[in-house]
PDB file of N, CA and C in Angstrom:
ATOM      1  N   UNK A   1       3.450   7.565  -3.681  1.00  0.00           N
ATOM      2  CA  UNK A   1       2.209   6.878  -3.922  1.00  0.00           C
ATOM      3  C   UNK A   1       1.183   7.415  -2.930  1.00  0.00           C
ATOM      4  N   UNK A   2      -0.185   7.952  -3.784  1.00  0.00           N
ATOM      5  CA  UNK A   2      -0.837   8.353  -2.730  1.00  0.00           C
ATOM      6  C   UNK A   2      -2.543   7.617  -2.173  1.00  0.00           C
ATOM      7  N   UNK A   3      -2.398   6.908  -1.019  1.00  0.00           N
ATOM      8  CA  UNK A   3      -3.763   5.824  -1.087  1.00  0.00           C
ATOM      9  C   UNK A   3      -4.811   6.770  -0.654  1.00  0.00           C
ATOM     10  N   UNK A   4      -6.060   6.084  -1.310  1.00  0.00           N
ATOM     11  CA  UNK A   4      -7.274   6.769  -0.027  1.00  0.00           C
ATOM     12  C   UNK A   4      -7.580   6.798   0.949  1.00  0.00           C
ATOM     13  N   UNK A   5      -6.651   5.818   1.582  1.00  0.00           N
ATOM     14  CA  UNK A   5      -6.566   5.793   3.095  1.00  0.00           C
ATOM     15  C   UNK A   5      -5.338   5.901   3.590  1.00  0.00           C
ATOM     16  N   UNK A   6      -5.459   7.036   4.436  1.00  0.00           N
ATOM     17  CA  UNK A   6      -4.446   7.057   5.005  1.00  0.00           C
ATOM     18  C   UNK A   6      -3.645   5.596   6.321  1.00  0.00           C
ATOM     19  N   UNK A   7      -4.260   4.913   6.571  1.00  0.00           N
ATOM     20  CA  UNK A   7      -3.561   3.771   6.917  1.00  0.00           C
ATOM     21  C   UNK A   7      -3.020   2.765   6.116  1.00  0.00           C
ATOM     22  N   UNK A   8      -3.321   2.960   4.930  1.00  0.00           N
ATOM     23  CA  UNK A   8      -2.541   2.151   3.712  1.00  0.00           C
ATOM     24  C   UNK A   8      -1.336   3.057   3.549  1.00  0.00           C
ATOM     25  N   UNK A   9      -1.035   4.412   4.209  1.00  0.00           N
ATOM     26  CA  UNK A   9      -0.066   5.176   3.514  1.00  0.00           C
ATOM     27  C   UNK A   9       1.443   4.286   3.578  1.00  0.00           C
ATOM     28  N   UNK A  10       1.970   3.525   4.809  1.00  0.00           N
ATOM     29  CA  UNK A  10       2.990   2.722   4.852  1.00  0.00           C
ATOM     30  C   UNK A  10       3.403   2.281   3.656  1.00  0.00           C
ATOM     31  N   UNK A  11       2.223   1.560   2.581  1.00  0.00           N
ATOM     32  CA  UNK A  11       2.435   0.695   1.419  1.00  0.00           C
ATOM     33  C   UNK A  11       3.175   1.572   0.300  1.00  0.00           C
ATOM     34  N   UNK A  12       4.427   1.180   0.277  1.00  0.00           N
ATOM     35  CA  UNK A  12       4.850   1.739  -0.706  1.00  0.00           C
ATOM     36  C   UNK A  12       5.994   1.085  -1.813  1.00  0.00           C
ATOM     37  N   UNK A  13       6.246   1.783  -2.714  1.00  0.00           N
ATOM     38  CA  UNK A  13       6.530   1.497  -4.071  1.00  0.00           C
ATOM     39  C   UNK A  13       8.259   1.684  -4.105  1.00  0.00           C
ATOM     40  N   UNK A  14       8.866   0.299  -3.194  1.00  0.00           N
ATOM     41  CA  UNK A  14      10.496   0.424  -2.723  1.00  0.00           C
ATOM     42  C   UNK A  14      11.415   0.973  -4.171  1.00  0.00           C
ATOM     43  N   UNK A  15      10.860   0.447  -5.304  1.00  0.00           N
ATOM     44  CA  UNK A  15      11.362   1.224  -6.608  1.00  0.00           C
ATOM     45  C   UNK A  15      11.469   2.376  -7.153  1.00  0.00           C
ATOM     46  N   UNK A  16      10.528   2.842  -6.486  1.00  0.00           N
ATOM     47  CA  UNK A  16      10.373   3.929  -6.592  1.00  0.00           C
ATOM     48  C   UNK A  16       9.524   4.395  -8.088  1.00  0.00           C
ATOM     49  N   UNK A  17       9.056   3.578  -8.758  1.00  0.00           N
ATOM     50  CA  UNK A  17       8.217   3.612  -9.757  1.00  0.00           C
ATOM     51  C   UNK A  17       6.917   4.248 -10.298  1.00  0.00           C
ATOM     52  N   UNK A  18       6.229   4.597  -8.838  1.00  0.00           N
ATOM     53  CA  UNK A  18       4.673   5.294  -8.606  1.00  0.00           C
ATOM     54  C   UNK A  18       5.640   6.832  -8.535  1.00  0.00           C
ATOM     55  N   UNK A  19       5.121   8.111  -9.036  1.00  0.00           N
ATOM     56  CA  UNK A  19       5.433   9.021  -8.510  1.00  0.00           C
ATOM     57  C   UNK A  19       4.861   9.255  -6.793  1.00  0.00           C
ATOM     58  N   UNK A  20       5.440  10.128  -6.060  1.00  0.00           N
ATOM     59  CA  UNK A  20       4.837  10.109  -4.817  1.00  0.00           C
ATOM     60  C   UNK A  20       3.208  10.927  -4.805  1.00  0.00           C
ATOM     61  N   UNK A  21       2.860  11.765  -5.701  1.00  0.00           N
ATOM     62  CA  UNK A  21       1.340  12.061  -5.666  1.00  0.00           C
ATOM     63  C   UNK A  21       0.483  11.484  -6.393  1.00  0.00           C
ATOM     64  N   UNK A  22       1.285  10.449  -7.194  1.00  0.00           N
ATOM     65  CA  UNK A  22      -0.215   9.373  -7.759  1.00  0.00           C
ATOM     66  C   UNK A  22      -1.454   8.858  -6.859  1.00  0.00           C
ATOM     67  N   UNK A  23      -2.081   9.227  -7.312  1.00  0.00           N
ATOM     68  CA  UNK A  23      -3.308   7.929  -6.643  1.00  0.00           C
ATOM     69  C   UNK A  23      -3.548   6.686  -6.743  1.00  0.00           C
ATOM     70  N   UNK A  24      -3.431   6.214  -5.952  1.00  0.00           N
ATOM     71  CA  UNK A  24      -3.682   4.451  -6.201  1.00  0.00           C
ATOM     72  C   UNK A  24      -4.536   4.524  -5.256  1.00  0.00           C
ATOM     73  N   UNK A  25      -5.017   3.078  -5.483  1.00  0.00           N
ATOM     74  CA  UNK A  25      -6.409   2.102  -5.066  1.00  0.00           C
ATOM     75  C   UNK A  25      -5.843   0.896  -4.381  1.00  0.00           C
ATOM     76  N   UNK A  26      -6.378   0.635  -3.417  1.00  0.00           N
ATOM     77  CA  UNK A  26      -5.675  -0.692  -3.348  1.00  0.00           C
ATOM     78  C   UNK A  26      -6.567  -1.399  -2.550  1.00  0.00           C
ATOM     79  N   UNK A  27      -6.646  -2.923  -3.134  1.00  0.00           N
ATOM     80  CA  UNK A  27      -8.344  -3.421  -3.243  1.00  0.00           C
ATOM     81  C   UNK A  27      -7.479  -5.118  -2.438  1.00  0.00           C
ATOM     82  N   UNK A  28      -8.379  -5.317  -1.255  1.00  0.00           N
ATOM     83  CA  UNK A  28      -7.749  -6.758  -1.033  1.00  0.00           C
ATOM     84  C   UNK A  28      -8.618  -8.074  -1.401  1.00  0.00           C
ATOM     85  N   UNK A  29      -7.726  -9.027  -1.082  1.00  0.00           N
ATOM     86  CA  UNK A  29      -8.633 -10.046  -1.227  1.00  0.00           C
ATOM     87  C   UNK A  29      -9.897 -10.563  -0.321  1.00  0.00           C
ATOM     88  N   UNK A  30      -9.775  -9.948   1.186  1.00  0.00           N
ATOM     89  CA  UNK A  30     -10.929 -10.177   1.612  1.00  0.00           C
ATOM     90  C   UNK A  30     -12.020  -9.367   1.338  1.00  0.00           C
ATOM     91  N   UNK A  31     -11.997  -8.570   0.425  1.00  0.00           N
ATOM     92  CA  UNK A  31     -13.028  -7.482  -0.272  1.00  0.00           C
ATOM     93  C   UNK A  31     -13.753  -8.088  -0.483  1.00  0.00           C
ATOM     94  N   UNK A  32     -15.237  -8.280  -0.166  1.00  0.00           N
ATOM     95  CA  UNK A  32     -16.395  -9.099  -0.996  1.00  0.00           C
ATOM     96  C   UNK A  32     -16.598  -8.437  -2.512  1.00  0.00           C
ATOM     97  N   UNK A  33     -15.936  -6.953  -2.533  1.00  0.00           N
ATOM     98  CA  UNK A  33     -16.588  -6.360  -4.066  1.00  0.00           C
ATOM     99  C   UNK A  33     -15.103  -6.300  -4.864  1.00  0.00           C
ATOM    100  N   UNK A  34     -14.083  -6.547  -4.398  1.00  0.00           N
ATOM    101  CA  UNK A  34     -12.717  -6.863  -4.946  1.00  0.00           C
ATOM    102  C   UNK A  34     -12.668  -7.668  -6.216  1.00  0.00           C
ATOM    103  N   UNK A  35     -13.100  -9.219  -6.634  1.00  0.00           N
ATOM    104  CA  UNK A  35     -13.003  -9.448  -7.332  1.00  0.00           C
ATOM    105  C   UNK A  35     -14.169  -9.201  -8.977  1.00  0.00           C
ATOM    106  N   UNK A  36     -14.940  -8.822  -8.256  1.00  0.00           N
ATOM    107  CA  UNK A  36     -16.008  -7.775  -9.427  1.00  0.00           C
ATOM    108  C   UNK A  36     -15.571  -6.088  -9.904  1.00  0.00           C
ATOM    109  N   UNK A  37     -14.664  -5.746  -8.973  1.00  0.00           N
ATOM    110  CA  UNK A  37     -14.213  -4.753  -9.636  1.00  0.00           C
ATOM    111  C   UNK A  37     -13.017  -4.802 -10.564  1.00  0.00           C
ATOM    112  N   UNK A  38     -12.313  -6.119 -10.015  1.00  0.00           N
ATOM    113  CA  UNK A  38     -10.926  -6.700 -10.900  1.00  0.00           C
ATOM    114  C   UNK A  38     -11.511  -6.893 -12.082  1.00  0.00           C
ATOM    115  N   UNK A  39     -12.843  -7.636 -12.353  1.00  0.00           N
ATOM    116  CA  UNK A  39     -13.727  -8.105 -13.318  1.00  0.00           C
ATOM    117  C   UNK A  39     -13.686  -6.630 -14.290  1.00  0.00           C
ATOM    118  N   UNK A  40     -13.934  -5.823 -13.521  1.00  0.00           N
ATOM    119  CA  UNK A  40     -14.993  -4.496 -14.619  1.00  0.00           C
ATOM    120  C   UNK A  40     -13.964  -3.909 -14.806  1.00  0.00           C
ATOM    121  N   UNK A  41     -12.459  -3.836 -14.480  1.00  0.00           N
ATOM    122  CA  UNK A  41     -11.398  -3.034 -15.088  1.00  0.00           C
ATOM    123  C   UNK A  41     -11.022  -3.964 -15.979  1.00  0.00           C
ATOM    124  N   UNK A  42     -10.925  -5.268 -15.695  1.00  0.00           N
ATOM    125  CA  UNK A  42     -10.609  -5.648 -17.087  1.00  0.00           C
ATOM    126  C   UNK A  42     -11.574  -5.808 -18.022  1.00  0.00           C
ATOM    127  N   UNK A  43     -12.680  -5.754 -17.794  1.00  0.00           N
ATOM    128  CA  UNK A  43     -13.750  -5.172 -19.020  1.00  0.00           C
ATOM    129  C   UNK A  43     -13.255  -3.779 -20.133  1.00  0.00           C
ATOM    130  N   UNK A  44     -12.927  -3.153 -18.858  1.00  0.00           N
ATOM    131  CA  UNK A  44     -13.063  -1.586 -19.794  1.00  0.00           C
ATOM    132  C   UNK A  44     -11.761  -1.686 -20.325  1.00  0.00           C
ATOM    133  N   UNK A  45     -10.591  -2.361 -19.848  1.00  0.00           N
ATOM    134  CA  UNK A  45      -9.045  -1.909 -20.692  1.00  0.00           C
ATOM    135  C   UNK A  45      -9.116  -2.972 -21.922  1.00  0.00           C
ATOM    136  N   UNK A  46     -10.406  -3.841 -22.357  1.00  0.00           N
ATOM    137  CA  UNK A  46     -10.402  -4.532 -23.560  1.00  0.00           C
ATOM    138  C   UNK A  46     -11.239  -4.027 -24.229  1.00  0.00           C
ATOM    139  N   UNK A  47     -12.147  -2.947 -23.785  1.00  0.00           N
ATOM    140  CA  UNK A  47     -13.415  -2.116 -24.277  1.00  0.00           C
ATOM    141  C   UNK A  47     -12.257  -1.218 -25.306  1.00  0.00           C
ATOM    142  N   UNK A  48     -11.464  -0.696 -24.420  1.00  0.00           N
ATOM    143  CA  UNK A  48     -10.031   0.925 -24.905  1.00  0.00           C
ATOM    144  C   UNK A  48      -9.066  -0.193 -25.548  1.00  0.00           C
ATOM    145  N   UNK A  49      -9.186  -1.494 -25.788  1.00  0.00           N
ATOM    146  CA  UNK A  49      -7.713  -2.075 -26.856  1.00  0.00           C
ATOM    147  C   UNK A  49      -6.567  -2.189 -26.090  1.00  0.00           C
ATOM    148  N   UNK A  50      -6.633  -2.728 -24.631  1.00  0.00           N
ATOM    149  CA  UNK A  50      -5.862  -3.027 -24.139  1.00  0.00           C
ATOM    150  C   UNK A  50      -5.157  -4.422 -24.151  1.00  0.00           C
ATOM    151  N   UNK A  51      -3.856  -4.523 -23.895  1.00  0.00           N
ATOM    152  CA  UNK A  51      -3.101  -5.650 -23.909  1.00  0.00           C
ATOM    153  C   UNK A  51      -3.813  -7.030 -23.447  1.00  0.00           C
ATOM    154  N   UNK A  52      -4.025  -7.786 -24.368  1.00  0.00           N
ATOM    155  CA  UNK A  52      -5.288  -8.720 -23.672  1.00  0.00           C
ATOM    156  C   UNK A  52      -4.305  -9.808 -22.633  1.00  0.00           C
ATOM    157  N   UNK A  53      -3.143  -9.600 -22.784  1.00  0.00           N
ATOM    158  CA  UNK A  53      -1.896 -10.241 -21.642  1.00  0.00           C
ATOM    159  C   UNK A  53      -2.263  -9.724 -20.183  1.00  0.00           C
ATOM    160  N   UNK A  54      -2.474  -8.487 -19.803  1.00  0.00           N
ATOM    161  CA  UNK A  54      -2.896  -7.554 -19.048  1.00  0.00           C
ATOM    162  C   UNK A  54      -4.152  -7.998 -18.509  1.00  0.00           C
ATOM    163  N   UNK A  55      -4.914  -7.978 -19.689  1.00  0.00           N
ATOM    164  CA  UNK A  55      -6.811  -7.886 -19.004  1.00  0.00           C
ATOM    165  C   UNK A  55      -6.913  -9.859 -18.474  1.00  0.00           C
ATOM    166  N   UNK A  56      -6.147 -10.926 -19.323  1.00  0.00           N
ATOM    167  CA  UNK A  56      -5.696 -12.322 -18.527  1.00  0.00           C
ATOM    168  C   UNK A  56      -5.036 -12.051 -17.024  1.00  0.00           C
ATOM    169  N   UNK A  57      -4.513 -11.460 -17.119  1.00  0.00           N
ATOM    170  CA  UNK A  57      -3.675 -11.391 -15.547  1.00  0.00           C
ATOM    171  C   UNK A  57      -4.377 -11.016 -14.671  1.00  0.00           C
ATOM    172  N   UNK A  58      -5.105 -10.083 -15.013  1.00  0.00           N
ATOM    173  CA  UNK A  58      -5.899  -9.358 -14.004  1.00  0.00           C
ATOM    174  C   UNK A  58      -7.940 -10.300 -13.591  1.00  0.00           C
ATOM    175  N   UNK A  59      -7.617 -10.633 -14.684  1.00  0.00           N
ATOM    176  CA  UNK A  59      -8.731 -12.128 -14.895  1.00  0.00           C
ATOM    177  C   UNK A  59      -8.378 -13.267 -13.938  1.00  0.00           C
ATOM    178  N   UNK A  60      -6.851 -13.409 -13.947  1.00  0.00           N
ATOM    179  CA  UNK A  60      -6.801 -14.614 -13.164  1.00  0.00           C
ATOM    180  C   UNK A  60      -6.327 -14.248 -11.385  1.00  0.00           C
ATOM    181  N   UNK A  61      -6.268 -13.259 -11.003  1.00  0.00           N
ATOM    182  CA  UNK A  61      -5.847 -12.354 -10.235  1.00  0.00           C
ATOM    183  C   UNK A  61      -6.941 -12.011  -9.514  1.00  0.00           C
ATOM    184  N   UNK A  62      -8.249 -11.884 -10.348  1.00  0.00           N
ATOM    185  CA  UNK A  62      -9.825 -11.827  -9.521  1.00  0.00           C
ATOM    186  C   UNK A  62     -10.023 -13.214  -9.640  1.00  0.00           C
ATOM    187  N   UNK A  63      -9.626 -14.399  -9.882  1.00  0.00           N
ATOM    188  CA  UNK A  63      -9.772 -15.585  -9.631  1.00  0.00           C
ATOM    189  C   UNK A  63      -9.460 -15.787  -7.910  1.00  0.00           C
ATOM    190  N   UNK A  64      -8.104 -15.544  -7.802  1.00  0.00           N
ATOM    191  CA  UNK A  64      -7.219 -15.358  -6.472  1.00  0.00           C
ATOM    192  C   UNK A  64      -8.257 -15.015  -5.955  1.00  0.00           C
ATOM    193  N   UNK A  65      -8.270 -13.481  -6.127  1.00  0.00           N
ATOM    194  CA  UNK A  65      -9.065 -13.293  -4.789  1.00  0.00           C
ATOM    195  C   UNK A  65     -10.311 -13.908  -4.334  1.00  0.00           C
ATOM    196  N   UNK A  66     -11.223 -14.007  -5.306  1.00  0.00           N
ATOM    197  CA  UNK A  66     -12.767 -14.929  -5.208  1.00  0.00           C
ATOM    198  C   UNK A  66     -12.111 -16.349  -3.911  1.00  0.00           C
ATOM    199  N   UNK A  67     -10.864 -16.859  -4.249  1.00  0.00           N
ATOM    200  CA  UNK A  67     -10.353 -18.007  -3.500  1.00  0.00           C
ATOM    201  C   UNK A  67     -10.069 -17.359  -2.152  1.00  0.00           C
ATOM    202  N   UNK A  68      -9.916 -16.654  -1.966  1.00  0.00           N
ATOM    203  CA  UNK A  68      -9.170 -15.758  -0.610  1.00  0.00           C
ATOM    204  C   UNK A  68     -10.050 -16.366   0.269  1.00  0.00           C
ATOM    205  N   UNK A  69      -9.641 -17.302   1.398  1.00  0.00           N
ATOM    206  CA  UNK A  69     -10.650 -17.521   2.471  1.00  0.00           C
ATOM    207  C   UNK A  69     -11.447 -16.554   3.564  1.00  0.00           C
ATOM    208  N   UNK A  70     -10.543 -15.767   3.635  1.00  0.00           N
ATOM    209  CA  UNK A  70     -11.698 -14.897   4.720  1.00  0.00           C
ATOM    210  C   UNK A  70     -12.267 -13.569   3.667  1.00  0.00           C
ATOM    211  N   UNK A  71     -13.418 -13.782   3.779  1.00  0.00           N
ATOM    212  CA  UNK A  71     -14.354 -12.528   3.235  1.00  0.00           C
ATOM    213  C   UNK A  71     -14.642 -11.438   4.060  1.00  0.00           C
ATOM    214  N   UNK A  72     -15.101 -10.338   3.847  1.00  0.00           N
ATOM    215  CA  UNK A  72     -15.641  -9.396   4.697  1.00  0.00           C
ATOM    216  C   UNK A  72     -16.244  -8.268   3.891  1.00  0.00           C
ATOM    217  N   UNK A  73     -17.285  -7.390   4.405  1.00  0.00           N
ATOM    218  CA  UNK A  73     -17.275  -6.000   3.657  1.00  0.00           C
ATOM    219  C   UNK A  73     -16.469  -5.130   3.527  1.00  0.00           C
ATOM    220  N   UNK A  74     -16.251  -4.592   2.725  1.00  0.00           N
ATOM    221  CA  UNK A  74     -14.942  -3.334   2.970  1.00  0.00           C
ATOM    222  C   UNK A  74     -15.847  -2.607   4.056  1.00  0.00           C
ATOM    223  N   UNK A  75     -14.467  -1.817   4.693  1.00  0.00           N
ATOM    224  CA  UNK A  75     -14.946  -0.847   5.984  1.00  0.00           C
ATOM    225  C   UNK A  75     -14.304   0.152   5.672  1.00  0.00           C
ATOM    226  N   UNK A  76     -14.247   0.917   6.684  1.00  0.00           N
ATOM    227  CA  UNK A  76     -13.214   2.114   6.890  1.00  0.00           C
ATOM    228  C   UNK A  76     -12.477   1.732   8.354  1.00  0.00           C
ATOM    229  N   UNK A  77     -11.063   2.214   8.388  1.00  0.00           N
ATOM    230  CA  UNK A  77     -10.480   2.108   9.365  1.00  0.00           C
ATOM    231  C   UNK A  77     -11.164   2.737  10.621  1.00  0.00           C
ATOM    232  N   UNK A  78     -10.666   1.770  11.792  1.00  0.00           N
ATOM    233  CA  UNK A  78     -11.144   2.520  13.382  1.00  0.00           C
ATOM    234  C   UNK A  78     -10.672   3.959  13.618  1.00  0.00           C
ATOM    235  N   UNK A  79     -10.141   4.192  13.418  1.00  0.00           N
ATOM    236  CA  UNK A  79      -9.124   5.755  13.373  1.00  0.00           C
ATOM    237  C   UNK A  79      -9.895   6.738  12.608  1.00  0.00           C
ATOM    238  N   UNK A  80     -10.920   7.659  12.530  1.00  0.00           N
ATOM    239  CA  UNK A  80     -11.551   8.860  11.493  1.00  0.00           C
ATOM    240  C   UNK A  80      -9.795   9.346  11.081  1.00  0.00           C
ATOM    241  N   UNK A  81      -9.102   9.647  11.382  1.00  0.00           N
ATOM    242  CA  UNK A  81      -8.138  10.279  10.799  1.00  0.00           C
ATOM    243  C   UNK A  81      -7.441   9.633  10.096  1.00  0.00           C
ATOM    244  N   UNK A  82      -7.468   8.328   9.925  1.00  0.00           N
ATOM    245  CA  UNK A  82      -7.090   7.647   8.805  1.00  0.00           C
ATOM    246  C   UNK A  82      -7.820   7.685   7.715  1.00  0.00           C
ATOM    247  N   UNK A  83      -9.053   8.386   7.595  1.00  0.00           N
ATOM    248  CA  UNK A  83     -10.151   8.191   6.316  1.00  0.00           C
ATOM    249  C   UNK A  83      -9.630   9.607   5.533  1.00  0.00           C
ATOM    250  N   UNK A  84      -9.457   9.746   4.264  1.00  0.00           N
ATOM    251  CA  UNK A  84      -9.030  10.867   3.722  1.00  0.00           C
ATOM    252  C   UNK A  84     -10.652  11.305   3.733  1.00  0.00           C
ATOM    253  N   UNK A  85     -10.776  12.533   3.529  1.00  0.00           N
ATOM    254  CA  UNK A  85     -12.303  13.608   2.974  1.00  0.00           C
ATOM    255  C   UNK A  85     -12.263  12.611   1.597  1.00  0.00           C
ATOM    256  N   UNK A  86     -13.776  12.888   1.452  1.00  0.00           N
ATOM    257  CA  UNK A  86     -14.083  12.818   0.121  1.00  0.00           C
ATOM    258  C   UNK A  86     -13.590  14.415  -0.847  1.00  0.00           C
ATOM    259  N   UNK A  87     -13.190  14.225  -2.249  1.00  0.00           N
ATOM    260  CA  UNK A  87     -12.505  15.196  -2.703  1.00  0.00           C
ATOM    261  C   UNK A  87     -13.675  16.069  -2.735  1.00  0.00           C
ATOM    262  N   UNK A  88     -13.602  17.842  -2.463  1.00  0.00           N
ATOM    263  CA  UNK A  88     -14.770  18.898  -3.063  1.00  0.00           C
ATOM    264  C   UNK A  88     -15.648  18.456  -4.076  1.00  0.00           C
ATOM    265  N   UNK A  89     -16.390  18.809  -4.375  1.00  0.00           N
ATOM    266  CA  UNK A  89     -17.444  18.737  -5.472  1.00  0.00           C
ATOM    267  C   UNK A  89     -16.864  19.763  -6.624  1.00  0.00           C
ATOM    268  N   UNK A  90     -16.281  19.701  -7.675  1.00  0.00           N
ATOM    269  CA  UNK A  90     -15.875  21.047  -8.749  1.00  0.00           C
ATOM    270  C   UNK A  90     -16.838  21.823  -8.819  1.00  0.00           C
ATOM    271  N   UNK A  91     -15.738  23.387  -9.131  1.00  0.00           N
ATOM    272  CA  UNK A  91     -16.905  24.107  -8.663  1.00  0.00           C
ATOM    273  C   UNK A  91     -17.284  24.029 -10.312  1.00  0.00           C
ATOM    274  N   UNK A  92     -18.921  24.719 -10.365  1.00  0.00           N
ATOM    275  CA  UNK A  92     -19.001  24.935 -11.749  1.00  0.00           C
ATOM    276  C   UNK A  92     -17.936  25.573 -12.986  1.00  0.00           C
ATOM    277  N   UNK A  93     -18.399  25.286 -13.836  1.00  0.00           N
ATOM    278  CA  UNK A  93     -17.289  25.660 -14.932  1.00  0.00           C
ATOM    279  C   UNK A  93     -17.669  27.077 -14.872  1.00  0.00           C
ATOM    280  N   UNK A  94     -17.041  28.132 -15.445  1.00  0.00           N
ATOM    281  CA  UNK A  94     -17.375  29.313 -15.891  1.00  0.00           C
ATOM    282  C   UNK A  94     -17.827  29.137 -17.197  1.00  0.00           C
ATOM    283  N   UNK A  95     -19.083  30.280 -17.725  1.00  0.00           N
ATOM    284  CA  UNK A  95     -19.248  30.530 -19.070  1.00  0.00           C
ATOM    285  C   UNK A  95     -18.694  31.788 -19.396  1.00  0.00           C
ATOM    286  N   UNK A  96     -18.408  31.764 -20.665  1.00  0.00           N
ATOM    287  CA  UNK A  96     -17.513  33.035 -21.345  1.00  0.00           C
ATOM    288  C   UNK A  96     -18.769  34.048 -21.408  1.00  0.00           C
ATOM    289  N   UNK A  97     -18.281  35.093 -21.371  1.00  0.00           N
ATOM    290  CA  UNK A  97     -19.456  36.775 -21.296  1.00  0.00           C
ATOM    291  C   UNK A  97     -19.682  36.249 -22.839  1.00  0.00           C
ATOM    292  N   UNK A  98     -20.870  36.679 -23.422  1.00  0.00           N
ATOM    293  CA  UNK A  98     -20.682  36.811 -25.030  1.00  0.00           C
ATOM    294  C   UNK A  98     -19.968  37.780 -25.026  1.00  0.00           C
ATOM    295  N   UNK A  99     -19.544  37.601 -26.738  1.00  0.00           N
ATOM    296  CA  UNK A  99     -18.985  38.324 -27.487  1.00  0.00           C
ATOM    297  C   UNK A  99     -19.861  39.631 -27.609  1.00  0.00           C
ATOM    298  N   UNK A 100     -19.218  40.692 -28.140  1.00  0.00           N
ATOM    299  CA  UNK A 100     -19.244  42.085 -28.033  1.00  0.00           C
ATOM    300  C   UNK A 100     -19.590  41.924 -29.703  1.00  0.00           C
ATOM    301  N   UNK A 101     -20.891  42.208 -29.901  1.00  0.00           N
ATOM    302  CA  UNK A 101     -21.489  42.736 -30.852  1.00  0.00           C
ATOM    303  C   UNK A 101     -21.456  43.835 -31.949  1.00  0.00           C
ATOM    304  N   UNK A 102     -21.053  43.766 -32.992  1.00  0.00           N
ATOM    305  CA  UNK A 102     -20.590  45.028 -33.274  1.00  0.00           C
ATOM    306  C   UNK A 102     -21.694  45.990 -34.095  1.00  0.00           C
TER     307      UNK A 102
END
């Protein structure tokens, strides 16, 4: 399992279920923007026909957190070496030469 922060790296998946280079997210409850983003993923997986069992759970799950007593802004850890880089910018695409004219 792979987090964006490297001080979340500990958190891991005892099942072994996440491959080890997935990316995950991992959003807490003292997040002030945590339960609005729980909100807008389950927007979009009922937008794509997702399991509406799924987009409830995750509905009542940003309930939780909204309840979470201590709030805060997300930060970044005290440690710079715990912050991964932001990924490169892609480089441009290539365009194909035209075709050869005959």
């Amino acid at each position: 399992m792979k987090h964006s922060r490297q001080d979340y790296m500990h958190i891991q998946d005892p099942k072994g279920l996440i491959p080890e280079d997935e990316p995950v997210f991992l959003l807490r409850g003292q997040d002030l923007a945590a339960p609005f983003a729980v909100r807008s993923w389950a927007q979009k997986v009922g937008l794509l026909g997702g399991d509406k069992r799924l987009i409830i759970a995750a509905l009542d799950f940003a309930n939780e957190m909204e309840k979470w007593p201590k709030k805060k802004m997300p930060d970044l850890p005290e440690k710079p070496e715990d912050v991964k880089p932001p990924p490169e910018k892609p480089a441009d695409v290539p365009t194909l030469p035209p075709a050869d004219e005959e």
